[in-house]
Protein backbone atom coordinates (compact mmCIF):
# COMPACT_ATOMS: atom_id res chain seq x y z
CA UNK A 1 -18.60 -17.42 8.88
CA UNK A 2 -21.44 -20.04 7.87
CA UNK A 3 -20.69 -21.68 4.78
CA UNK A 4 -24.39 -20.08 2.90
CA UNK A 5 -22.21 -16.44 3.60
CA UNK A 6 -18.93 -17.37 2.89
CA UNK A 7 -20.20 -18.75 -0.64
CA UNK A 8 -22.19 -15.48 -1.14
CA UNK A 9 -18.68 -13.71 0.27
CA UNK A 10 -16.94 -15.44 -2.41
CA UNK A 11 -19.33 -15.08 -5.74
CA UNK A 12 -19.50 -11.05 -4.97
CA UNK A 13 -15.73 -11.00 -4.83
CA UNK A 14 -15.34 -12.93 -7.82
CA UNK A 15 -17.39 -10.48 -9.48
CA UNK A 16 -15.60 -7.76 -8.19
CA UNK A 17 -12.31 -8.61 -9.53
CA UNK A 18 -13.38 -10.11 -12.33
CA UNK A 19 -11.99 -13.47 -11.81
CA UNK A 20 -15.73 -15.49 -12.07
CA UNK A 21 -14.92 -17.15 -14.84
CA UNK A 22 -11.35 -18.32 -13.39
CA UNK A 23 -12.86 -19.74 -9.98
CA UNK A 24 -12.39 -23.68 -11.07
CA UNK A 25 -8.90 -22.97 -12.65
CA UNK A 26 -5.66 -23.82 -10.85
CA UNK A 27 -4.11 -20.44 -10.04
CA UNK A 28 -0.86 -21.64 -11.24
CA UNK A 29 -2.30 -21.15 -14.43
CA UNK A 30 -3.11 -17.62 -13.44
CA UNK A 31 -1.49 -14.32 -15.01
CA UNK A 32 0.68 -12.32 -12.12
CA UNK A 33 -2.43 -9.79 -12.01
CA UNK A 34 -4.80 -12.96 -11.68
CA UNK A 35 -2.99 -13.92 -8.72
CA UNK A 36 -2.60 -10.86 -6.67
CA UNK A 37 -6.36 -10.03 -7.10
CA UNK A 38 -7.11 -13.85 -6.11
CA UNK A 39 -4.47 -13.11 -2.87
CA UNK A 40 -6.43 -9.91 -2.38
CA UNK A 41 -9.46 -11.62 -2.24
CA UNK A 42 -8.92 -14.44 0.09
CA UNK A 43 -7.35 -11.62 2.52
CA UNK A 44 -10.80 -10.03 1.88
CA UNK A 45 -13.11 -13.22 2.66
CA UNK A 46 -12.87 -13.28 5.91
CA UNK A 47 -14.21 -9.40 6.37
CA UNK A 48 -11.15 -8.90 8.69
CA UNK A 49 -10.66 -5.52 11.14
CA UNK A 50 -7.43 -5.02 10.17
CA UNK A 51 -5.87 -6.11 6.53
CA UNK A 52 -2.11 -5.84 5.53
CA UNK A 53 -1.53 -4.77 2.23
CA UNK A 54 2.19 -5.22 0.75
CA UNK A 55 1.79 -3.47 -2.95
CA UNK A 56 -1.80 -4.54 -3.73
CA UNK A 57 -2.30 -2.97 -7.20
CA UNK A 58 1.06 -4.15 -8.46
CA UNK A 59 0.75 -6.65 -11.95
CA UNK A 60 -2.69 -5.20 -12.34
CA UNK A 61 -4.09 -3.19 -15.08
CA UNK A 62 -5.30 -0.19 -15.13
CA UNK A 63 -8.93 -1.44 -14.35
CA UNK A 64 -8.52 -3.60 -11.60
CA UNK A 65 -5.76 -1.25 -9.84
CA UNK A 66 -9.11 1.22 -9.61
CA UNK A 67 -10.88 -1.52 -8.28
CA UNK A 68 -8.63 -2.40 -5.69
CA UNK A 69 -8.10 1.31 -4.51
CA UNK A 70 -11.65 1.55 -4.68
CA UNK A 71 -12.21 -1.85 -2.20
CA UNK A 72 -9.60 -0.48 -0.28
CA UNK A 73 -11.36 3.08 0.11
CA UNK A 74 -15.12 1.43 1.38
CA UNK A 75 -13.23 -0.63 3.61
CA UNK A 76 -11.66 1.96 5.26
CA UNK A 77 -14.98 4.07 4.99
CA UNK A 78 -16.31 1.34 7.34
CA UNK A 79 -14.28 -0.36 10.10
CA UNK A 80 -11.62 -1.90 8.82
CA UNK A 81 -8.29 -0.30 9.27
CA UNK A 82 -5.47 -0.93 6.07
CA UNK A 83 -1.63 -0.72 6.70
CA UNK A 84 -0.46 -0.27 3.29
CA UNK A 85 2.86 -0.76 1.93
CA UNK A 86 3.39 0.73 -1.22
CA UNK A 87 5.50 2.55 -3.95
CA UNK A 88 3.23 4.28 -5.42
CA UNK A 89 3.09 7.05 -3.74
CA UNK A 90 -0.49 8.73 -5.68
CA UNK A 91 -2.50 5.99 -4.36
CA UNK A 92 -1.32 6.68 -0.84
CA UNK A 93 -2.27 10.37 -1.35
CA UNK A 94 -5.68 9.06 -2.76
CA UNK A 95 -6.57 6.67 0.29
CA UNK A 96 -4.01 7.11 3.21
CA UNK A 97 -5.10 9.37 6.26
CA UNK A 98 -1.71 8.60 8.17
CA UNK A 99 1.53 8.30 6.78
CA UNK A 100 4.73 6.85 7.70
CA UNK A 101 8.17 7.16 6.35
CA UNK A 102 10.80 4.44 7.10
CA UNK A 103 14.65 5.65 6.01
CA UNK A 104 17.55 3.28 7.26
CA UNK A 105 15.38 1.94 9.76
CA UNK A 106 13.82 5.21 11.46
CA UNK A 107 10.68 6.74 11.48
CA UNK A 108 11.43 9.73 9.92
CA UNK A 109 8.10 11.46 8.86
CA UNK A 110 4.79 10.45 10.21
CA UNK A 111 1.49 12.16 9.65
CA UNK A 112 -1.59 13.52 7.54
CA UNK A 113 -0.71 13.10 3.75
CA UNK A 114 -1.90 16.81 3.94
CA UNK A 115 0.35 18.31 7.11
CA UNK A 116 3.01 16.37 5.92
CA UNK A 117 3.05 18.04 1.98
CA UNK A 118 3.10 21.17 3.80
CA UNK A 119 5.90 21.03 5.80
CA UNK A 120 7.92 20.27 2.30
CA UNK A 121 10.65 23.28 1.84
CA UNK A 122 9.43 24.15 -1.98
CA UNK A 123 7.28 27.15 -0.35
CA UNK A 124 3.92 25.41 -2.04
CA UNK A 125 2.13 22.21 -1.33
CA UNK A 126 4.40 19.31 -2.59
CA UNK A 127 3.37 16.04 -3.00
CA UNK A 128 4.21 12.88 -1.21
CA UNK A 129 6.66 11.89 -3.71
CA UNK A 130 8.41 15.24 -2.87
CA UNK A 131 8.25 14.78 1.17
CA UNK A 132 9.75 11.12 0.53
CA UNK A 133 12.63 13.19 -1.45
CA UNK A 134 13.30 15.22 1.28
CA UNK A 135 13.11 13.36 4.14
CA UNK A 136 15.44 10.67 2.27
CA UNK A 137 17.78 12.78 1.00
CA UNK A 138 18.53 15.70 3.15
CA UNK A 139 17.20 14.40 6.23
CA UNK A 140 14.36 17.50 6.84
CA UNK A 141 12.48 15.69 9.24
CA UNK A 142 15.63 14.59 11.41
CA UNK A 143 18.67 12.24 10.24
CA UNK A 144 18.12 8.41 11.49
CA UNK A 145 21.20 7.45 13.73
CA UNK A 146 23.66 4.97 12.21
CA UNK A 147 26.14 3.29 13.62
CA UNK A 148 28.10 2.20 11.30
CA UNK A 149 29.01 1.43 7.19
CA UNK A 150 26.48 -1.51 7.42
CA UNK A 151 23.89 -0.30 9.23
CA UNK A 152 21.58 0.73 6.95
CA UNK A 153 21.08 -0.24 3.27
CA UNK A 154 24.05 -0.45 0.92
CA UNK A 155 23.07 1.98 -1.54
CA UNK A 156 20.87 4.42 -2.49
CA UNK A 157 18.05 2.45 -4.31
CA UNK A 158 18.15 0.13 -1.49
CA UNK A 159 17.26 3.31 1.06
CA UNK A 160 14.42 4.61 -1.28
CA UNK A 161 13.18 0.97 -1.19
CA UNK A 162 13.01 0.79 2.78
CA UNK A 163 11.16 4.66 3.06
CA UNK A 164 9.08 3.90 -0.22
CA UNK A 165 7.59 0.37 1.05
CA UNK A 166 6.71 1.85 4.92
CA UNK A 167 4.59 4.43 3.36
C-alpha cells in the first residue's frame, strides 16, 4: 500500500474507533478496550481478504462493541471473509452466515445460524445459545468420539469454552 493511502487508511480508522486523540501515546498506556480496538485496527490496515477475529468486542463498551460489529458487517458485505471466534453468541446470530460448533475436539454442528436454530428440539426457533446447549450437552447433532479420561477437556466449563470459542 503507498504510504499517501496507508496514512489516509490509518486517520479514517482512528476516527472510527475513536482512538485519534491516542495515536502518539504508547499503547502500554492504553485501557484493555484501547488496545483491542488499536489490535483491531492494525489487522484492519492492511484491507486483508481474509481477517481472524479471536473475541473482537471483548473490554469494549457498549459503543465501540457496535462499532466493531458494524466494521465487521461492511467487511463482510464486501469481499472480505471473517472467521470469528467468539462467546457471545448474539453477535454471531447478528453477523455470522456459517456456523461452526467445536465440542471435545469435533465438529459437531455446522451451518446457517438460521437451519441450525431450527433443528433445536424445543419445537420453536431457538437461538444459538440454545443449539450450543444441545449439541454440548446431549450430543443432538452426534457425540464426538473419545478415547479416553483425557481426551477432551477436564470439566465442563472447559468443554463450553472449546464449542463457545469455534463458533
Amino acid at each position: 500500500m503507498p504510504p499517501t493511502r496507508s496514512e489516509e487508511r490509518i486517520e479514517t480508522l482512528l476516527g472510527r474507533f475513536d482512538l485519534t486523540d491516542g495515536a502518539d501515546a504508547r499503547i502500554s498506556t492504553f485501557s484493555k478496550g484501547m488496545k483491542q480496538k488499536t489490535g483491531l485496527i492494525q489487522a484492519l490496515l492492511g484491507d486483508p481478504d481474509v481477517l481472524f477475529l479471536d473475541e473482537p468486542t471483548s473490554g469494549l463498551d457498549t459503543r465501540a462493541a457496535r462499532t466493531v460489529r458494524e466494521t465487521i458487517a461492511g467487511l463482510t458485505a464486501g469481499d472480505t471473509t471473517v472467521f470469528l471466534s467468539t462467546h457471545v453468541l448474539p453477535v454471531v446470530e447478528e453477523l455470522a452466515d456459517t456456523v461452526g460448533v467445536l465440542y471435545e475436539g469435533a465438529l459437531v454442528a455446522e451451518g446457517a445460524p438460521d437451519a441450525l436454530t431450527e433443528r433445536v428440539e424445543t419445537g420453536e426457533e431457538g437461538s444459538l445459545e440454545d443449539v450450543f446447549l444441545e449439541v454440548t450437552d446431549r450430543g443432538a447433532y452426534g457425540e464426538p468420539e473419545t478415547t479416553g479420561a483425557n481426551s477432551g477437556p477436564s470439566s465442563a466449563s472447559d468443554r463450553e469454552t472449546d464449542a463457545e470459542r469455534s463458533v
